[in-house]
PDB file of N, CA and C in Angstrom:
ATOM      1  N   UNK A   1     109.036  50.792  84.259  1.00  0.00           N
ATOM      2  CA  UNK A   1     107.864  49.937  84.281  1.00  0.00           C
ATOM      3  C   UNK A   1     108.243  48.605  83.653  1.00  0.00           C
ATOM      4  N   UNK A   2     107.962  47.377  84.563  1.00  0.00           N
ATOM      5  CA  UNK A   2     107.888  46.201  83.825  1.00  0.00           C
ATOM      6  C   UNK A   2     107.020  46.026  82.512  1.00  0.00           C
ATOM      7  N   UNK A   3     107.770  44.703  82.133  1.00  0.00           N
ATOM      8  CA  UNK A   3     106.784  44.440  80.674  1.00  0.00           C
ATOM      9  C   UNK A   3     105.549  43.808  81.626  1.00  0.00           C
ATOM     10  N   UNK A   4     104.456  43.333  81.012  1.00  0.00           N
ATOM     11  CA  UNK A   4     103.430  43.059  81.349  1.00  0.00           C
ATOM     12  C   UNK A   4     103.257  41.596  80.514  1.00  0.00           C
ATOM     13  N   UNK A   5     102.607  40.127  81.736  1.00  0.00           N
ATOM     14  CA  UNK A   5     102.840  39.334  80.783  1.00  0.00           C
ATOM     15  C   UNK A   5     101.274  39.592  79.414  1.00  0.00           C
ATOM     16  N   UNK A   6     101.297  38.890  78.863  1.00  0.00           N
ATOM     17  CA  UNK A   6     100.602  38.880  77.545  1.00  0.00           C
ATOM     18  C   UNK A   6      98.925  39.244  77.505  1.00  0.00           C
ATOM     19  N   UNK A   7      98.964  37.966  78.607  1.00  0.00           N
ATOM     20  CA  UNK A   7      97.118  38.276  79.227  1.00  0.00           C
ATOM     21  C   UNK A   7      96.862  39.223  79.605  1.00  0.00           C
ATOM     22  N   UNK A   8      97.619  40.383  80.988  1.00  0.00           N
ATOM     23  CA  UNK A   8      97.360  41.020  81.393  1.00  0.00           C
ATOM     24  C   UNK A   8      97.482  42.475  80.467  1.00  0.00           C
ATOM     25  N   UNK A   9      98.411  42.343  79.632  1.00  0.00           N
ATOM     26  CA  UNK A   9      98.415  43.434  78.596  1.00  0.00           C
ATOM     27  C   UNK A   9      97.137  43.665  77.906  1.00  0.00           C
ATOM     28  N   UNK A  10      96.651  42.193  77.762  1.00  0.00           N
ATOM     29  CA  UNK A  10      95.629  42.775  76.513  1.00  0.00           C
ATOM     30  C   UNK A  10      94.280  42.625  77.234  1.00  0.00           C
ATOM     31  N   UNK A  11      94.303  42.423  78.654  1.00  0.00           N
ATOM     32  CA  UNK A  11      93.073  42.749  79.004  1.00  0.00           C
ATOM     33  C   UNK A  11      93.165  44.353  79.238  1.00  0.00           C
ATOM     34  N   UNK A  12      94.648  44.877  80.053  1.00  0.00           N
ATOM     35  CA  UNK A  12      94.443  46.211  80.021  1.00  0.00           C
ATOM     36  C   UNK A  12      94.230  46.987  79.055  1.00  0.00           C
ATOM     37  N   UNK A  13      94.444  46.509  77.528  1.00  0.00           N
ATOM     38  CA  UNK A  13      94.204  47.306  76.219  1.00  0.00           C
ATOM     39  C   UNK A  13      93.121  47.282  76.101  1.00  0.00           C
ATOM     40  N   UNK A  14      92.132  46.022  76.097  1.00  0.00           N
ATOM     41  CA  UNK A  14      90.610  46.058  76.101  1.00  0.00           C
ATOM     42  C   UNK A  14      89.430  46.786  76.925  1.00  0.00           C
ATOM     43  N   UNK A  15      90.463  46.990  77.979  1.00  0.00           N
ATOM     44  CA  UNK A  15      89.506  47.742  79.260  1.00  0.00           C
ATOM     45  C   UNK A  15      89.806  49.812  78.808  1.00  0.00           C
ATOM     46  N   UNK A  16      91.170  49.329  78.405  1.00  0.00           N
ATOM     47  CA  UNK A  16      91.084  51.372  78.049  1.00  0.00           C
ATOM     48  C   UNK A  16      90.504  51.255  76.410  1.00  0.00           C
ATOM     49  N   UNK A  17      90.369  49.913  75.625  1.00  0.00           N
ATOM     50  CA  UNK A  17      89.531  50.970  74.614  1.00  0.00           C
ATOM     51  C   UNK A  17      88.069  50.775  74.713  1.00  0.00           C
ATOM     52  N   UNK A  18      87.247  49.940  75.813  1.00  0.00           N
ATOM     53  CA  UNK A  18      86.151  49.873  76.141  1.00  0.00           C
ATOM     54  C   UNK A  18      86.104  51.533  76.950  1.00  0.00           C
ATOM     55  N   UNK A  19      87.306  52.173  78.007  1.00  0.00           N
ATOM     56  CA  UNK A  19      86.541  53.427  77.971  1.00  0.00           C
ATOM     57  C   UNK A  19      86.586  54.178  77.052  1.00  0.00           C
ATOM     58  N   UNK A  20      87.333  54.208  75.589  1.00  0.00           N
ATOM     59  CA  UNK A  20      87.223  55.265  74.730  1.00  0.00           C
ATOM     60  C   UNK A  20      86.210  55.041  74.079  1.00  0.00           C
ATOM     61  N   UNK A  21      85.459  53.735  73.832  1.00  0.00           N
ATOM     62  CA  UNK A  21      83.707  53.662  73.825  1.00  0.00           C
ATOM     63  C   UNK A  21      83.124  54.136  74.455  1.00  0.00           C
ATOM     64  N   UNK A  22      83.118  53.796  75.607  1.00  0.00           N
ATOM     65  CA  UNK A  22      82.124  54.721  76.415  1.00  0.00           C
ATOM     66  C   UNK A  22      82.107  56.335  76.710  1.00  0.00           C
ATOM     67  N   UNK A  23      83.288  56.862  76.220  1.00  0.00           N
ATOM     68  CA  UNK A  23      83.764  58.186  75.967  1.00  0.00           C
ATOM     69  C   UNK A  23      82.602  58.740  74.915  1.00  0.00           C
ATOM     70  N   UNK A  24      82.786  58.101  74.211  1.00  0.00           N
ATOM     71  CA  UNK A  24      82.248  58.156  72.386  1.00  0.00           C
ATOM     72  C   UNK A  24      80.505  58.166  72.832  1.00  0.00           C
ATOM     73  N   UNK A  25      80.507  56.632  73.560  1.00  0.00           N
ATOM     74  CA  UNK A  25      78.958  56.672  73.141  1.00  0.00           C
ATOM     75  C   UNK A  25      78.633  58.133  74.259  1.00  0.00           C
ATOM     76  N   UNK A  26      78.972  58.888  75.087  1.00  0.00           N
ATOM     77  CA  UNK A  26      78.340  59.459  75.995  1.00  0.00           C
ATOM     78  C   UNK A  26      78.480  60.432  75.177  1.00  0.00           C
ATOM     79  N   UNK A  27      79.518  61.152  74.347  1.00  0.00           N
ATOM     80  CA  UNK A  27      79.501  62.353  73.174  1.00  0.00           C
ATOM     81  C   UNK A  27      77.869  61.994  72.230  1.00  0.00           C
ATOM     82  N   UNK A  28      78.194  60.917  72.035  1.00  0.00           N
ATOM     83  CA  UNK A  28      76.466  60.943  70.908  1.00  0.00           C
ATOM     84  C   UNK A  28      75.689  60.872  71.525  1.00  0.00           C
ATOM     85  N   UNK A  29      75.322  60.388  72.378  1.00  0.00           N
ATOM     86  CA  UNK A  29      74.265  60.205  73.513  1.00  0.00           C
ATOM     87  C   UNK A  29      73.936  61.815  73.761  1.00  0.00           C
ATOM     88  N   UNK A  30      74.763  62.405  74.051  1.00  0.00           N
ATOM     89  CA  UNK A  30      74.573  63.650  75.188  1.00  0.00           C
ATOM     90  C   UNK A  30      74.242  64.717  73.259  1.00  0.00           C
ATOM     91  N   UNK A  31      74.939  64.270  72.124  1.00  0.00           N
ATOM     92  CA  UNK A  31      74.262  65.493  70.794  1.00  0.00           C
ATOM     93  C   UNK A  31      73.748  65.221  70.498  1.00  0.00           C
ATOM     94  N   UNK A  32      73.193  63.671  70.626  1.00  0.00           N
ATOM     95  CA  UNK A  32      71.289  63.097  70.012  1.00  0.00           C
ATOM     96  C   UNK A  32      70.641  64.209  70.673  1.00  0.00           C
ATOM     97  N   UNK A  33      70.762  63.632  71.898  1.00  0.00           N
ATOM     98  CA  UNK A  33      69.469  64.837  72.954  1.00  0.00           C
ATOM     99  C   UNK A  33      69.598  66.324  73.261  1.00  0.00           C
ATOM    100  N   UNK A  34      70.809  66.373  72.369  1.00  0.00           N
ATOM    101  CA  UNK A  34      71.062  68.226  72.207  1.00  0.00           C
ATOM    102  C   UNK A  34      69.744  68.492  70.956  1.00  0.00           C
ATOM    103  N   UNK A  35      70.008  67.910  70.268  1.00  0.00           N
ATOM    104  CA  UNK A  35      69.454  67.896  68.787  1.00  0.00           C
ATOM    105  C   UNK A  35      67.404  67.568  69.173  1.00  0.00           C
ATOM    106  N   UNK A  36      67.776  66.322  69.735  1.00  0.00           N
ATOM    107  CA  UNK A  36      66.462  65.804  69.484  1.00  0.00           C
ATOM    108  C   UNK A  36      65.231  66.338  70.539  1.00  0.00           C
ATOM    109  N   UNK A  37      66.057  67.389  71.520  1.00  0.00           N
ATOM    110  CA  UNK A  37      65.242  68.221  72.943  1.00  0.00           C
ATOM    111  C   UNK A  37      64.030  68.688  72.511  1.00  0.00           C
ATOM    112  N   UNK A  38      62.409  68.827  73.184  1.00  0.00           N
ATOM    113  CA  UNK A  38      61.859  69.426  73.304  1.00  0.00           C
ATOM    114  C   UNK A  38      61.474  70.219  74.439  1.00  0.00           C
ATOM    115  N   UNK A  39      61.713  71.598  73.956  1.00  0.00           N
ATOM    116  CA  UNK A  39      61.461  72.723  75.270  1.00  0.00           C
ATOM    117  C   UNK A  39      60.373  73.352  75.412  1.00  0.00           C
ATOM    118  N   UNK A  40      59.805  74.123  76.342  1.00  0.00           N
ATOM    119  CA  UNK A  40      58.974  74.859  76.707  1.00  0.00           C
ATOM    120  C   UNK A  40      59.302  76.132  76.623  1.00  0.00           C
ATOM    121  N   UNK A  41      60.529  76.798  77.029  1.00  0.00           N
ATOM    122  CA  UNK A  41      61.050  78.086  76.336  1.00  0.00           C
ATOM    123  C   UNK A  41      62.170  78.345  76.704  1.00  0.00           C
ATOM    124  N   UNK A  42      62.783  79.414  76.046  1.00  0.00           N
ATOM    125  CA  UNK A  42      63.782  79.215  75.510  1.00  0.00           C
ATOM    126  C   UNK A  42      65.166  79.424  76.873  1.00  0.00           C
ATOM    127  N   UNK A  43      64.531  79.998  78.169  1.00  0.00           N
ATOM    128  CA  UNK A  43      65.666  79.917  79.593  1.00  0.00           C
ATOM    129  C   UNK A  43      65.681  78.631  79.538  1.00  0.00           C
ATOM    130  N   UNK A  44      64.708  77.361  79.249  1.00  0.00           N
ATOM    131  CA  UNK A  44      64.857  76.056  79.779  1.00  0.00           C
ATOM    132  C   UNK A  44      66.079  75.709  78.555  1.00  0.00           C
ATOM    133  N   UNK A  45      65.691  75.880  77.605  1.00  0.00           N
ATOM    134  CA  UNK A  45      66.264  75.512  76.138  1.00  0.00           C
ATOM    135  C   UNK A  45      67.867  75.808  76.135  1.00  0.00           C
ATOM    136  N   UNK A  46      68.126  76.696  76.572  1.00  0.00           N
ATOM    137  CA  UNK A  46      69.563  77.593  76.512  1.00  0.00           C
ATOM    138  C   UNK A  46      70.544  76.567  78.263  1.00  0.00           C
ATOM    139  N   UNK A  47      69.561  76.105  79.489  1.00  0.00           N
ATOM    140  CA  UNK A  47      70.297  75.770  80.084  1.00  0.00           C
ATOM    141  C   UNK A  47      70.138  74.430  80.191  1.00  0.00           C
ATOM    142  N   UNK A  48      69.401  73.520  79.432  1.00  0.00           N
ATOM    143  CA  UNK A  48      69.975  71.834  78.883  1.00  0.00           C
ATOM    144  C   UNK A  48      70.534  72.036  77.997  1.00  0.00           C
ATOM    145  N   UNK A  49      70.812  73.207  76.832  1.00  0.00           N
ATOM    146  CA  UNK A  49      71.750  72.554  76.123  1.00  0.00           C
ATOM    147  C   UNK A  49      72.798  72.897  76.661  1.00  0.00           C
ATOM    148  N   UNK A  50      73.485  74.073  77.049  1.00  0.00           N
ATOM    149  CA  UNK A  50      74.302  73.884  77.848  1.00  0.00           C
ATOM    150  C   UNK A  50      75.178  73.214  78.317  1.00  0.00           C
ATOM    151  N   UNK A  51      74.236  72.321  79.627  1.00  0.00           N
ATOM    152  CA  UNK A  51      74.678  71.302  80.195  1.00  0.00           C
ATOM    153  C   UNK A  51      74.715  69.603  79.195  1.00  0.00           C
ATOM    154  N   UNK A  52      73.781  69.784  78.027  1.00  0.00           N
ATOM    155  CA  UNK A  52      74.262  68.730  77.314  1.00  0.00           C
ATOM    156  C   UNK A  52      75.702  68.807  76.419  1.00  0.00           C
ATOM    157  N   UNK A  53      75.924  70.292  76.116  1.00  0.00           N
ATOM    158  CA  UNK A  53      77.701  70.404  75.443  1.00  0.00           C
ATOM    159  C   UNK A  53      78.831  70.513  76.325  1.00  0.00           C
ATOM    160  N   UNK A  54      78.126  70.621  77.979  1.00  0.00           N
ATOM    161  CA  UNK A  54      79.647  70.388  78.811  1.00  0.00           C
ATOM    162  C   UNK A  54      79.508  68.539  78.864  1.00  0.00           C
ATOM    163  N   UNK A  55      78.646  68.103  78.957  1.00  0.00           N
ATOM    164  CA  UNK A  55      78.648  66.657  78.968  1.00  0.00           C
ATOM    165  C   UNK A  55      79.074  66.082  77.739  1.00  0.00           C
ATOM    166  N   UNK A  56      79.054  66.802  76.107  1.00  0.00           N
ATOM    167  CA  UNK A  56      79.571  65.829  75.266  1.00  0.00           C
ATOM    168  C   UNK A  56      81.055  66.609  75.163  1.00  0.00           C
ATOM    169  N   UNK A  57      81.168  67.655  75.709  1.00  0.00           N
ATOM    170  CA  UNK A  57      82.714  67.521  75.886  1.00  0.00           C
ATOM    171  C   UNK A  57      83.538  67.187  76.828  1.00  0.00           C
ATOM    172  N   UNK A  58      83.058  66.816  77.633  1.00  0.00           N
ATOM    173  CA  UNK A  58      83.423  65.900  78.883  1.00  0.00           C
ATOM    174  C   UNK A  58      83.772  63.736  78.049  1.00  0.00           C
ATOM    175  N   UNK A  59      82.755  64.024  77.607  1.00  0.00           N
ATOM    176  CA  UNK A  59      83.004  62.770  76.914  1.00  0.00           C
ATOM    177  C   UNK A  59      84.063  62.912  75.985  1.00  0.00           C
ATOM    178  N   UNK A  60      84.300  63.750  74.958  1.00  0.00           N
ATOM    179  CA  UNK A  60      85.013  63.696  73.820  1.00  0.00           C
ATOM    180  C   UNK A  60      86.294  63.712  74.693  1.00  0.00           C
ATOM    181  N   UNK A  61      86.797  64.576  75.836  1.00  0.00           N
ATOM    182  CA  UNK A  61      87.803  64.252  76.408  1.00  0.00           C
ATOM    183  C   UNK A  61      88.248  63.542  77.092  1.00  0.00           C
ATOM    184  N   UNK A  62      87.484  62.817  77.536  1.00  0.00           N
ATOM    185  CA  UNK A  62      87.518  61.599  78.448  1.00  0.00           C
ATOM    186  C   UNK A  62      88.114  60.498  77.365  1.00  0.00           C
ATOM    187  N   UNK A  63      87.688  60.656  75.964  1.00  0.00           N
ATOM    188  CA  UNK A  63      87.875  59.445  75.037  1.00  0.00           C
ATOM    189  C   UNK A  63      88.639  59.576  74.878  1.00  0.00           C
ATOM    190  N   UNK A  64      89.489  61.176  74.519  1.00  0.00           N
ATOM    191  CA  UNK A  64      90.787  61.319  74.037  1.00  0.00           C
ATOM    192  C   UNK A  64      91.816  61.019  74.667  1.00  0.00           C
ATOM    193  N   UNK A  65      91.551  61.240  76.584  1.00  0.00           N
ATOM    194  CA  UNK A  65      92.862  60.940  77.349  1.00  0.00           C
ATOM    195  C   UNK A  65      92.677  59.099  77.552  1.00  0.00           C
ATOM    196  N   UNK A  66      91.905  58.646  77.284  1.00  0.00           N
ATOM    197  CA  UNK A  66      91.960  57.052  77.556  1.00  0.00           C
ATOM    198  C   UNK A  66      93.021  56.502  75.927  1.00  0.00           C
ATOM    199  N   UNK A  67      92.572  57.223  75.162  1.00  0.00           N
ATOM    200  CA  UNK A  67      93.273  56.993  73.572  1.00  0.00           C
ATOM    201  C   UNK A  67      94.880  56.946  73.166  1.00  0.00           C
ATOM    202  N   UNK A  68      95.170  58.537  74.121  1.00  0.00           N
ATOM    203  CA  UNK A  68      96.527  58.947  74.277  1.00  0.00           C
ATOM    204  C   UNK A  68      96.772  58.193  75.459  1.00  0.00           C
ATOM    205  N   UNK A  69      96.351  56.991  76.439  1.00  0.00           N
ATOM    206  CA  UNK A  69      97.012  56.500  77.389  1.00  0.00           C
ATOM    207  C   UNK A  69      97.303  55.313  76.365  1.00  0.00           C
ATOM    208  N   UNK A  70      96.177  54.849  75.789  1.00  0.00           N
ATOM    209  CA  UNK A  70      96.415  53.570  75.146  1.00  0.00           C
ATOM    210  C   UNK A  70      97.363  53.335  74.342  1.00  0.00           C
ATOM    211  N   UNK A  71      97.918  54.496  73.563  1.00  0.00           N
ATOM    212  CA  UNK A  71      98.636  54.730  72.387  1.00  0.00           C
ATOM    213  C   UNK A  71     100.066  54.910  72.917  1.00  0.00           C
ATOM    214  N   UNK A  72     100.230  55.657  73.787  1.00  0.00           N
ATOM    215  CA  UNK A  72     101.461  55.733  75.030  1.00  0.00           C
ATOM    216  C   UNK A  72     101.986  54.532  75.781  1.00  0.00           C
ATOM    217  N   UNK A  73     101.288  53.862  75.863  1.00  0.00           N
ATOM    218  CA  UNK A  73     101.707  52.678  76.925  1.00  0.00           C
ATOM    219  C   UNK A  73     101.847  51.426  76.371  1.00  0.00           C
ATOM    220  N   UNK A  74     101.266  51.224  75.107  1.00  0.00           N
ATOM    221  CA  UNK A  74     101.778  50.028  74.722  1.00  0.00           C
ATOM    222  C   UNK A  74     102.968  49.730  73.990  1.00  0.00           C
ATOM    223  N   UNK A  75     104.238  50.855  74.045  1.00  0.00           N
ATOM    224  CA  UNK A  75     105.577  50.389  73.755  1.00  0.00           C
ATOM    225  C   UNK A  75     105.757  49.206  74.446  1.00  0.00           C
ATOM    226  N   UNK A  76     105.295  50.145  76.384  1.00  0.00           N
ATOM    227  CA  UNK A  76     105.661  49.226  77.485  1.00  0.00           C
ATOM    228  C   UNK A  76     104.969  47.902  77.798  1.00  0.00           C
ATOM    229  N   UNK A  77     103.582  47.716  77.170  1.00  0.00           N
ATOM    230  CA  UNK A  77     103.177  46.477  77.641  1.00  0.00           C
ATOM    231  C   UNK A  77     103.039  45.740  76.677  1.00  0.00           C
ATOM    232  N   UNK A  78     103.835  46.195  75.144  1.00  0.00           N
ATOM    233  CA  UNK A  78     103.967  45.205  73.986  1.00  0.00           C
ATOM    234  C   UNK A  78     105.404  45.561  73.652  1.00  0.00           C
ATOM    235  N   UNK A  79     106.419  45.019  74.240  1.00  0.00           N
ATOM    236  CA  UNK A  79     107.798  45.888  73.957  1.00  0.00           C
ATOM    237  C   UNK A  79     107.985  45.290  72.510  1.00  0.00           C
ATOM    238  N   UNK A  80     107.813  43.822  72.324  1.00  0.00           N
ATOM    239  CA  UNK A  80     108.174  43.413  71.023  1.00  0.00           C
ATOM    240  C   UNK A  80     107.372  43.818  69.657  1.00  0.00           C
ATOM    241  N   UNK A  81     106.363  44.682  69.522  1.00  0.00           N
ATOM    242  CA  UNK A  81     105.530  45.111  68.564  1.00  0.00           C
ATOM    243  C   UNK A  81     105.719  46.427  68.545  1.00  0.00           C
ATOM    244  N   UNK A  82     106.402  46.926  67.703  1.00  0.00           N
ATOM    245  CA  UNK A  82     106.604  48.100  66.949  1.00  0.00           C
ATOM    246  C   UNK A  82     105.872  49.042  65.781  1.00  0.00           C
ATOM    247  N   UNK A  83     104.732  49.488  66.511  1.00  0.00           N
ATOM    248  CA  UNK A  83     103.360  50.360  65.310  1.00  0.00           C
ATOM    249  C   UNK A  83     102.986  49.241  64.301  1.00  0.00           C
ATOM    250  N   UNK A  84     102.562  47.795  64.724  1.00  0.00           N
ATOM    251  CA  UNK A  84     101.906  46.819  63.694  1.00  0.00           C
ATOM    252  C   UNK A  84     100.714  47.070  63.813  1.00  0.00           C
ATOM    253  N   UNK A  85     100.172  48.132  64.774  1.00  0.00           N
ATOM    254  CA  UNK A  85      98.440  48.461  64.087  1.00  0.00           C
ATOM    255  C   UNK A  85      98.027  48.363  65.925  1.00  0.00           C
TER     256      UNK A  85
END
């Protein structure tokens, strides 16, 4: 893989840690409304939450593989910066 010139590096860094935000906010989003649900009984209760803990772990992993791309790839699109943060 080529180096990447400067601009294009750090827009691609900004765009994968804007999705590990949006990773994040969809994990809290989806355990607010685990938490904050009101049900009618408890078959309804048992299958939103459910589907709200495959959705905040859908998020939590979604954040993690955008994180481990980000963390992986910028040897290559910052060759001259060596773990300065």
């Amino acid at each position: 893989m080529t180096t990447l010139p400067l601009d294009k590096a750090v827009s691609r860094r900004r765009l994968l840690r804007a999705n590990i935000m949006l990773g994040l906010l969809v994990f809290a989003i989806a355990i607010y409304l685990n938490i904050t649900g009101e049900y009618a009984n408890l078959a309804e209760r048992t299958a939103t939450e459910a589907l709200y803990n495959k959705i905040a772990i859908g998020g939590l992993l979604y954040a993690a593989a955008s994180w481990i791309f980000c963390v992986m790839s910028k040897p290559l699109w910052f060759p001259g910066q060596q773990n300065n943060g």
